[in-house]
Protein backbone atom coordinates (compact mmCIF):
# COMPACT_ATOMS: atom_id res chain seq x y z
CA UNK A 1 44.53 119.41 167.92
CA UNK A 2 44.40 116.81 170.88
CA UNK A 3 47.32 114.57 172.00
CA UNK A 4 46.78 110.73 172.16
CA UNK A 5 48.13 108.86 175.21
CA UNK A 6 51.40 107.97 173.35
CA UNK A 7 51.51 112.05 173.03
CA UNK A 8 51.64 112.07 169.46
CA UNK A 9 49.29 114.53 167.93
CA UNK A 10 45.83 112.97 167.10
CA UNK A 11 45.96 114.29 163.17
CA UNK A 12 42.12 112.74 162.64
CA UNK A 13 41.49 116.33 160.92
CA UNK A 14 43.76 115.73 158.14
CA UNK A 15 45.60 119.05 156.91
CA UNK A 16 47.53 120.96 154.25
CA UNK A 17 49.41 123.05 156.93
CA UNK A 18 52.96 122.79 157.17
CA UNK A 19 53.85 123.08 160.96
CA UNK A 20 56.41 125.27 162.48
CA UNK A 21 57.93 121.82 163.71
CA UNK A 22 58.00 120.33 159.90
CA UNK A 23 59.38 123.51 158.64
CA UNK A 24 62.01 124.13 161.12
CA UNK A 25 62.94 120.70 160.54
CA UNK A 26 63.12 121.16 156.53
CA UNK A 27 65.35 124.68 157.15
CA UNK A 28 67.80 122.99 159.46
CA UNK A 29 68.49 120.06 156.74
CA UNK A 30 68.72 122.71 153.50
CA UNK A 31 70.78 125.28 155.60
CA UNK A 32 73.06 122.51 156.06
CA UNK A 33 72.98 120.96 152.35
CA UNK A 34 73.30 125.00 151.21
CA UNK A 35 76.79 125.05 153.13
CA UNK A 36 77.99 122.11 152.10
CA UNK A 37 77.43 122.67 148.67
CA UNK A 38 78.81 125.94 148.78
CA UNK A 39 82.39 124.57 149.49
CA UNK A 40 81.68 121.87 147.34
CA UNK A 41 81.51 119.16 150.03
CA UNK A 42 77.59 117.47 149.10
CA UNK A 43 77.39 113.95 147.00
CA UNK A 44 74.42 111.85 148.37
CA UNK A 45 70.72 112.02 150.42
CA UNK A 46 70.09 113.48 153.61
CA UNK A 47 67.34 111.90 155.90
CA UNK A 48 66.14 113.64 158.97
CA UNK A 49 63.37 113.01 160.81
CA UNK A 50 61.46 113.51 164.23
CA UNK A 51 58.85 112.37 166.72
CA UNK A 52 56.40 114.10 168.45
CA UNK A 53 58.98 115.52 171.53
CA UNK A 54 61.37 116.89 168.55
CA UNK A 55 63.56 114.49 168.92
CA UNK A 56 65.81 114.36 165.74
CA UNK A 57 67.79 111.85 163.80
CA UNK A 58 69.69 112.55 160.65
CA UNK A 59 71.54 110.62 158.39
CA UNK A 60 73.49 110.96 155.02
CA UNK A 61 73.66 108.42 152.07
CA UNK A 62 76.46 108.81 150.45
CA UNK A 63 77.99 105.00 149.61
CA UNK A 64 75.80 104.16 146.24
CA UNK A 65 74.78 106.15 143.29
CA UNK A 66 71.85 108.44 143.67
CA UNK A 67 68.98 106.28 143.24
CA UNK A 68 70.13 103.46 145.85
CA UNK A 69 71.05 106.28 148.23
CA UNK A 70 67.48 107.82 147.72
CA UNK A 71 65.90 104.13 147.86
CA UNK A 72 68.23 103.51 151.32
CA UNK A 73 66.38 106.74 153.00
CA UNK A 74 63.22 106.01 151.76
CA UNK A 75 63.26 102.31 153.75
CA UNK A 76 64.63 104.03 156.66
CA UNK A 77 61.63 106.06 157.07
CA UNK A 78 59.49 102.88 156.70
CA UNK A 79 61.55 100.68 159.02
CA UNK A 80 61.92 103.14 161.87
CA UNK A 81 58.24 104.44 161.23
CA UNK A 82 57.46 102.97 165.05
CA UNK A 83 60.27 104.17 166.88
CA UNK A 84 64.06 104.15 167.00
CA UNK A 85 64.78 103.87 170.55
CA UNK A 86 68.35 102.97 170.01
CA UNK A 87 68.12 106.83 168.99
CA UNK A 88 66.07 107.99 171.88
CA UNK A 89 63.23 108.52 169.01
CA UNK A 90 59.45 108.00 169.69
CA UNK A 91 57.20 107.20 166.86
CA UNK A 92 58.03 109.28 163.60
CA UNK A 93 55.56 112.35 163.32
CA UNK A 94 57.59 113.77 160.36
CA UNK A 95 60.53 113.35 158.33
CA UNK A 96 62.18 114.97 154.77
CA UNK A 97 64.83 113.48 152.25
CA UNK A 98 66.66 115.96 149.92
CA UNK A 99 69.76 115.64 147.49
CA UNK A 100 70.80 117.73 144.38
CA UNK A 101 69.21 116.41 141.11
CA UNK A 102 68.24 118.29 137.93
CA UNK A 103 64.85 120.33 137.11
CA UNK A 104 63.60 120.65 133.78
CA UNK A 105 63.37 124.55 133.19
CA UNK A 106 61.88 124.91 129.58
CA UNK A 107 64.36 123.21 126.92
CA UNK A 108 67.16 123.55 129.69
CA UNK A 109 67.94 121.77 132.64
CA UNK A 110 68.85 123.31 136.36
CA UNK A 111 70.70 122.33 138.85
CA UNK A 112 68.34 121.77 142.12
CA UNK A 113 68.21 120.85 145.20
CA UNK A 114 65.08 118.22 145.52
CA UNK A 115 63.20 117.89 148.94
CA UNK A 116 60.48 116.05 149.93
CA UNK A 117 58.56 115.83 152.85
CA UNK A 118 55.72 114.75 155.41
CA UNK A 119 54.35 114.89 158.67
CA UNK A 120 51.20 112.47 160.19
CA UNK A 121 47.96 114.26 159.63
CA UNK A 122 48.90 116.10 156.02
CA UNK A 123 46.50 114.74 153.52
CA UNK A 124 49.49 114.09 151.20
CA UNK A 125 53.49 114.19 151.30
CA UNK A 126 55.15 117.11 149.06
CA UNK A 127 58.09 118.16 147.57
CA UNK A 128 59.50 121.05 146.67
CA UNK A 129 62.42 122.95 144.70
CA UNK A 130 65.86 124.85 144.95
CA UNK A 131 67.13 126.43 141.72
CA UNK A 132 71.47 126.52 142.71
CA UNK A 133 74.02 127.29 140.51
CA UNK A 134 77.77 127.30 141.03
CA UNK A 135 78.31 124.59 143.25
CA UNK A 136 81.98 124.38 145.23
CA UNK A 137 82.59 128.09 144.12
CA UNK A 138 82.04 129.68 148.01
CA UNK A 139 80.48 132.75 147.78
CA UNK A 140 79.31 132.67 144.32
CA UNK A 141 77.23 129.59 145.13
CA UNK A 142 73.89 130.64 144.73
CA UNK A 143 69.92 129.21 145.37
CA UNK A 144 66.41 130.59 144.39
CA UNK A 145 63.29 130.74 146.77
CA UNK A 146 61.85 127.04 147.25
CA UNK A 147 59.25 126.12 144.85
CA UNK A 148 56.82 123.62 144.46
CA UNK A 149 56.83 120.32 142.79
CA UNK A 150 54.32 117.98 143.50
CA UNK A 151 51.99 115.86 146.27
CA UNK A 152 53.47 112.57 147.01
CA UNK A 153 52.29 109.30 149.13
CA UNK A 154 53.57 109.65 152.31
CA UNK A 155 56.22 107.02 153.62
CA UNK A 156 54.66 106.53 157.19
């Protein structure tokens, strides 16, 4: 992989890789959602995303319903695609949105957290699956192994 003279990553090989960055990035956000929701505490969309120096910016929708929240993040990604210098944030390399939604798991439906996610030079987006269950009951709170759900078009 070369570096362009703006130092982001020239991604002209496209890839299915997920990066140590991207998943590092994607860890931080659930680990954080997973304690929340532990103690109850999670009701919206979290946005985080990062240029090529890891430079991070995060941010939580939680004003509107579920579907203005989501539509909120997904903008942000598309308006601050360039930079976000106010931030101290380059040009976005890669970025994830989650929130708890449902999963349809045979007649039944599961309570999940949803997370989707991208970085420049992946052929696609994806997203991907927590099974939880007992939400706001501490240490009975519980979450399966991610799982798979799906390419998506990427944002930037």
């Amino acid at each position: 992989m070369t570096f362009k003279e703006d130092g982001v990553k020239d991604h002209s090989e496209s890839t299915d890789k997920v990066s140590l960055e991207l998943d590092t990035m994607v860890q931080d956000m659930l680990n954080h959602m997973l304690d929340a929701l532990a103690e109850g505490e999670w009701d919206g969309v979290i946005l985080c995303y990062e240029d090529a120096q890891a430079n991070r910016y995060d941010a939580t929708f939680t004003e509107d319903g579920l579907e203005a929240c989501l539509s909120a993040a997904e903008r942000m990604v598309v308006h601050d695609a360039g930079s976000t210098p106010s931030q101290g944030i380059g040009k976005i390399v890669r970025y994830a949105i989650a929130y708890v939604g449902m999963v349809q798991d045979g007649d039944t439906y599961q309570d999940a957290i949803l997370v989707s996610f991208y970085e420049r030079g992946q052929k696609s987006g994806y997203s991907a699956y927590l099974p939880i269950a007992n939400i706001g009951e501490g240490d009975r709170f519980v979450w399966g192994d991610p799982l798979p759900a799906g390419a998506e078009d990427p944002l930037i």
